[in-house]
N, C-alpha and C. Protein backbone atom coordinates (compact mmCIF):
# COMPACT_ATOMS: atom_id res chain seq x y z
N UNK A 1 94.01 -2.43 -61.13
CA UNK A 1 93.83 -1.78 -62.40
C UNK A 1 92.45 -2.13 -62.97
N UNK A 2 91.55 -1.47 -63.54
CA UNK A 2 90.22 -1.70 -64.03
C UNK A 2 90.41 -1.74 -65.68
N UNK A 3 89.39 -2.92 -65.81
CA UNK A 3 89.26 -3.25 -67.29
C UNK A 3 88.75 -2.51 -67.86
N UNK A 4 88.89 -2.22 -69.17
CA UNK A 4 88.41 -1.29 -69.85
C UNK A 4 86.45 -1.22 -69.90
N UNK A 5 85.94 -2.10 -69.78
CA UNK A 5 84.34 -2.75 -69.37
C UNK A 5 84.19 -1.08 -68.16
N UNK A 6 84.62 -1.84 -67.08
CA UNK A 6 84.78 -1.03 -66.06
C UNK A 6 85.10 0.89 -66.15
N UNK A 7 85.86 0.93 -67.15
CA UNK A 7 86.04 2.63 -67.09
C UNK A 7 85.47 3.07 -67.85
N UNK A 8 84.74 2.32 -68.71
CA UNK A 8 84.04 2.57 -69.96
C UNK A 8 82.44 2.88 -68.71
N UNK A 9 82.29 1.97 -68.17
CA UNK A 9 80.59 1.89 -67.54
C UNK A 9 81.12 3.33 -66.25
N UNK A 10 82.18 3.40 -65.77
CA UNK A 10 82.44 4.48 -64.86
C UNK A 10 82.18 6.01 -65.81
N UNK A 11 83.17 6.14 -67.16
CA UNK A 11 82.81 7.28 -67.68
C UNK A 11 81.11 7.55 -68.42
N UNK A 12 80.32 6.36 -68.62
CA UNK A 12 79.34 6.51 -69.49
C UNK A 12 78.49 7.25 -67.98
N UNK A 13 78.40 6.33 -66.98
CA UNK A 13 77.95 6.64 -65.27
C UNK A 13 77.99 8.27 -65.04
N UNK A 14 78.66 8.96 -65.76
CA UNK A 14 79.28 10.32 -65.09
C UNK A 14 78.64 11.18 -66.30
N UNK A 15 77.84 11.12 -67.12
CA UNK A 15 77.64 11.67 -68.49
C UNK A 15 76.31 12.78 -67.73
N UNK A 16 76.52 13.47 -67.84
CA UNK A 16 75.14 14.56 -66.62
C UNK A 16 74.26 14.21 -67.89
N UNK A 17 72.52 14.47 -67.13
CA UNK A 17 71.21 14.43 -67.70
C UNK A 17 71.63 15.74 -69.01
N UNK A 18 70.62 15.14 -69.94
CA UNK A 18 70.69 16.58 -70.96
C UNK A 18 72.08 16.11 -71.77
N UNK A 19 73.38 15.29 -71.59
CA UNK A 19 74.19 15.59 -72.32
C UNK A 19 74.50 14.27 -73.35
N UNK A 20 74.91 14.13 -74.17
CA UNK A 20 75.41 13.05 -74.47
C UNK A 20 76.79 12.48 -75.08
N UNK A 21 76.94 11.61 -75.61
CA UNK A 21 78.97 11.40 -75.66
C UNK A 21 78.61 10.04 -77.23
N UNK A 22 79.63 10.21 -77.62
CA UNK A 22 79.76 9.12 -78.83
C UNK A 22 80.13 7.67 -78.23
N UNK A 23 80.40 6.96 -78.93
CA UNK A 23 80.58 5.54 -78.81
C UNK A 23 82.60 5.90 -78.71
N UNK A 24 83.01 6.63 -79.58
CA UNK A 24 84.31 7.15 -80.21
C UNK A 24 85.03 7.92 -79.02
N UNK A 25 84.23 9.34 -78.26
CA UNK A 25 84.35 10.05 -77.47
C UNK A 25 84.88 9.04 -76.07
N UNK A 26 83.81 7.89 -75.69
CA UNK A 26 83.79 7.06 -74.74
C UNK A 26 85.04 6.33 -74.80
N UNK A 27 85.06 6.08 -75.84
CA UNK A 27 86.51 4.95 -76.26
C UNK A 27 87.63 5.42 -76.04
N UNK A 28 88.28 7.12 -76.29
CA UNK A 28 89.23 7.57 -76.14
C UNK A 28 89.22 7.83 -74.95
N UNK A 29 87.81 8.07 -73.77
CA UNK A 29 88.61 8.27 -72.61
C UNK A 29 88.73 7.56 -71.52
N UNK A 30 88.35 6.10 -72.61
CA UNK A 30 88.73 5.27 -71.53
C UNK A 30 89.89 4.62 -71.67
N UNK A 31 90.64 5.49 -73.19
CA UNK A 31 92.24 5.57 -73.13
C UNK A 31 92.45 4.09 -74.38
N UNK A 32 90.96 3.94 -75.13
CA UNK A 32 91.64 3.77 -76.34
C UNK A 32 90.59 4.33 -77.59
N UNK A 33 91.36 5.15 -78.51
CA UNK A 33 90.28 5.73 -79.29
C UNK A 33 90.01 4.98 -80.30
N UNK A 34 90.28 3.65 -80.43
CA UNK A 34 89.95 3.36 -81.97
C UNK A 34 88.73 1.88 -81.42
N UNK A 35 88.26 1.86 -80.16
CA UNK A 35 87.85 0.91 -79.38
C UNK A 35 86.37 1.19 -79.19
N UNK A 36 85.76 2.17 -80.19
CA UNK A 36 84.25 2.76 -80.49
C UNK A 36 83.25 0.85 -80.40
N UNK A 37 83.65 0.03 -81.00
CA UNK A 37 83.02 -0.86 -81.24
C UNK A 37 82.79 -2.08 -79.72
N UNK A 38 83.78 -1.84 -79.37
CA UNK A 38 83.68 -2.51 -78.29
C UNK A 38 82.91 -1.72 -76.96
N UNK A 39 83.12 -0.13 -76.61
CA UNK A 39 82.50 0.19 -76.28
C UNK A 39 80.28 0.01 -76.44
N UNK A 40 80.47 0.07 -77.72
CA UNK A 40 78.90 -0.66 -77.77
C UNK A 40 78.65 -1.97 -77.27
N UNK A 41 79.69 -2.83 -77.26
CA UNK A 41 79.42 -3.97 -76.80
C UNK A 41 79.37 -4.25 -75.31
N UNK A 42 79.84 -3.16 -74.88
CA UNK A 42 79.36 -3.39 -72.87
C UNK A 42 78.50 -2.35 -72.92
N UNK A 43 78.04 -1.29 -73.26
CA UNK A 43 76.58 -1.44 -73.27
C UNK A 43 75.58 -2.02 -73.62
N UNK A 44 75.28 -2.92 -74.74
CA UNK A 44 74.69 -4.09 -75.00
C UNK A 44 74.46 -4.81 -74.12
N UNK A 45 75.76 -5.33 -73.16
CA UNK A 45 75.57 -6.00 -71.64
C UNK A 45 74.90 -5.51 -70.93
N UNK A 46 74.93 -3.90 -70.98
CA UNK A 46 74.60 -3.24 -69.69
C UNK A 46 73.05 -3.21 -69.00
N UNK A 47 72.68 -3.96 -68.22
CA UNK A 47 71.79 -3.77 -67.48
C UNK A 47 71.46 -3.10 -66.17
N UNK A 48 72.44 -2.48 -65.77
CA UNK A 48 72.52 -1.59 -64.65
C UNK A 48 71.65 -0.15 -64.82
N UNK A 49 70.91 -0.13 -64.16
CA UNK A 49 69.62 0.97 -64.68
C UNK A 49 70.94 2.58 -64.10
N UNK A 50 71.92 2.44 -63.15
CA UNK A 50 72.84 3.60 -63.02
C UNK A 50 73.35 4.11 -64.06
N UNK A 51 73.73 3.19 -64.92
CA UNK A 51 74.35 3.46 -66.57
C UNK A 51 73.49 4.13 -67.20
N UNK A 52 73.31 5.36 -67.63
CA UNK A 52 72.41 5.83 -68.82
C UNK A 52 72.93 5.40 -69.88
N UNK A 53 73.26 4.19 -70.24
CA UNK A 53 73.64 4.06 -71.95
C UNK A 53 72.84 4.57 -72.76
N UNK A 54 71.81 5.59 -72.81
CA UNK A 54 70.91 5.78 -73.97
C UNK A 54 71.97 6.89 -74.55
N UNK A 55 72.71 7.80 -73.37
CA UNK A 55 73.26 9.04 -73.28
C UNK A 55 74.24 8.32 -74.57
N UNK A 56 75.07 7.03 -74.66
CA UNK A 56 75.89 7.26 -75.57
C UNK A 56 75.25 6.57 -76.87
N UNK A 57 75.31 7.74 -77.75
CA UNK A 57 75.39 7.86 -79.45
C UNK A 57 76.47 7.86 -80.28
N UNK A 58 75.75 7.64 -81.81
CA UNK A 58 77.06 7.48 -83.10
C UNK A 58 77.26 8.26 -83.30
N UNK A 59 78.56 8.43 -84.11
CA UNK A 59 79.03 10.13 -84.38
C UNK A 59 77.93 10.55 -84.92
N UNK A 60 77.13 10.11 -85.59
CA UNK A 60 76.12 11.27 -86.80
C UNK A 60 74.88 11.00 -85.64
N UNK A 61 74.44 11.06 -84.32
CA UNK A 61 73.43 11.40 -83.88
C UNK A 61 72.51 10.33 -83.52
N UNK A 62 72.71 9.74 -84.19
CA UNK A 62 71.64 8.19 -83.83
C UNK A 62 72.23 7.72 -82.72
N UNK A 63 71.19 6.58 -81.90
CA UNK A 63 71.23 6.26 -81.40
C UNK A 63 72.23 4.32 -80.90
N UNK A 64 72.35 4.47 -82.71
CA UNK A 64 73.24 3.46 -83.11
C UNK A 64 73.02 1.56 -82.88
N UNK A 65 71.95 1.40 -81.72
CA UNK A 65 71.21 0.63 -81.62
C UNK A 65 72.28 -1.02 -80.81
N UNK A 66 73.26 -0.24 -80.19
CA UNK A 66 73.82 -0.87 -78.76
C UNK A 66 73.46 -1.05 -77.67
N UNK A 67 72.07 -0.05 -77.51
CA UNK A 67 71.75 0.58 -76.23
C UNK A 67 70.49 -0.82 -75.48
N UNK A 68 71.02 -1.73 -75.84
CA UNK A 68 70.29 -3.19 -75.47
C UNK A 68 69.38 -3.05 -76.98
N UNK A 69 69.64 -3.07 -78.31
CA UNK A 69 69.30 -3.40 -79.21
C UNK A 69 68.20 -2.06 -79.22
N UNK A 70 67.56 -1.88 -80.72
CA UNK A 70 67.03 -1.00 -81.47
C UNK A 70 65.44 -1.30 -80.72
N UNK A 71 64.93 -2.44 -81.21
CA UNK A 71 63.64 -2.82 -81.27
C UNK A 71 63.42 -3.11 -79.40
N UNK A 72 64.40 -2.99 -78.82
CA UNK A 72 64.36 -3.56 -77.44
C UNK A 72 64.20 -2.08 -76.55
N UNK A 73 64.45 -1.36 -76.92
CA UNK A 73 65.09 0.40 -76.28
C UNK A 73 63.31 0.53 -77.22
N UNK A 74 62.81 0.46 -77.96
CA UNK A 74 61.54 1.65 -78.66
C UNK A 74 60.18 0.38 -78.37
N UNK A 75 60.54 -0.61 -77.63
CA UNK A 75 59.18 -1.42 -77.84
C UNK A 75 58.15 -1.10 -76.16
N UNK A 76 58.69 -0.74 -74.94
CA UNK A 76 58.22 -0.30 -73.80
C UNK A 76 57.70 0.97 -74.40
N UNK A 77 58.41 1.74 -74.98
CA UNK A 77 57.62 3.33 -75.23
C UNK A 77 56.41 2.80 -76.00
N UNK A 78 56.41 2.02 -77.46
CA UNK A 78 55.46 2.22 -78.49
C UNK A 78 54.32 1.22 -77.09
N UNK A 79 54.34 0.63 -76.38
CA UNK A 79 53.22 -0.43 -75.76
C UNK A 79 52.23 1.09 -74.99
N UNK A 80 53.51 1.89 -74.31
CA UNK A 80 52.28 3.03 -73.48
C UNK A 80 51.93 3.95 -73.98
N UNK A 81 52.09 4.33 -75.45
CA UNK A 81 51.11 5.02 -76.45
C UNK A 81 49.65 4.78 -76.42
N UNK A 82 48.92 5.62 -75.82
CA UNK A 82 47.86 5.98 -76.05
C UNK A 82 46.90 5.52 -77.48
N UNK A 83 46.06 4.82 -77.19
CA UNK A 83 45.30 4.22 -78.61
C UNK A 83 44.41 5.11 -79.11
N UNK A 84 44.18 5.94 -80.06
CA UNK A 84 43.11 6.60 -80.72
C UNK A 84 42.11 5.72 -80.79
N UNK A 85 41.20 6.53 -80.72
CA UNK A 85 39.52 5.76 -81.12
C UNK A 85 38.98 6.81 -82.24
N UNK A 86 38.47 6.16 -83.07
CA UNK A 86 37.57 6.81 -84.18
C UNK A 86 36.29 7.25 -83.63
């Protein structure tokens, strides 16, 4: 029988490019719906580059900031921004 960790990282694994799923969505189908919170918390763990955890979001669209923390997910992008020169 697989822990909920496990069907949670199997259904997030299966989320096609382009789409994305709630924290809430994830929770119910990994057969408990009120388990939104804990679902963020094994992506937080998740370091498996197979996992797209970015794919799962909060109900209202954000990114909700599970996805290995807020400042941790936007600090690789802001470093290869291009520097203006005056």
């Amino acid at each position: 029988m697989k822990s909920f960790s496990d069907k949670v990282r199997d259904i997030v694994r299966k989320i096609p490019k382009g789409k994305t799923m709630t924290y809430k969505e994830v929770a119910a189908r990994a057969g408990n719906p009120k388990a939104a919170r804990a679902v963020g918390a094994v992506m937080r763990t998740n370091y498996d580059p197979s996992i797209p955890c970015h794919r799962v979001i909060a109900s209202d669209g954000s990114m909700g900031g599970y996805n290995r923390g807020r400042s941790a997910a936007r600090a690789p992008r802001a470093a290869t921004l291009p520097r203006h020169s005056r």
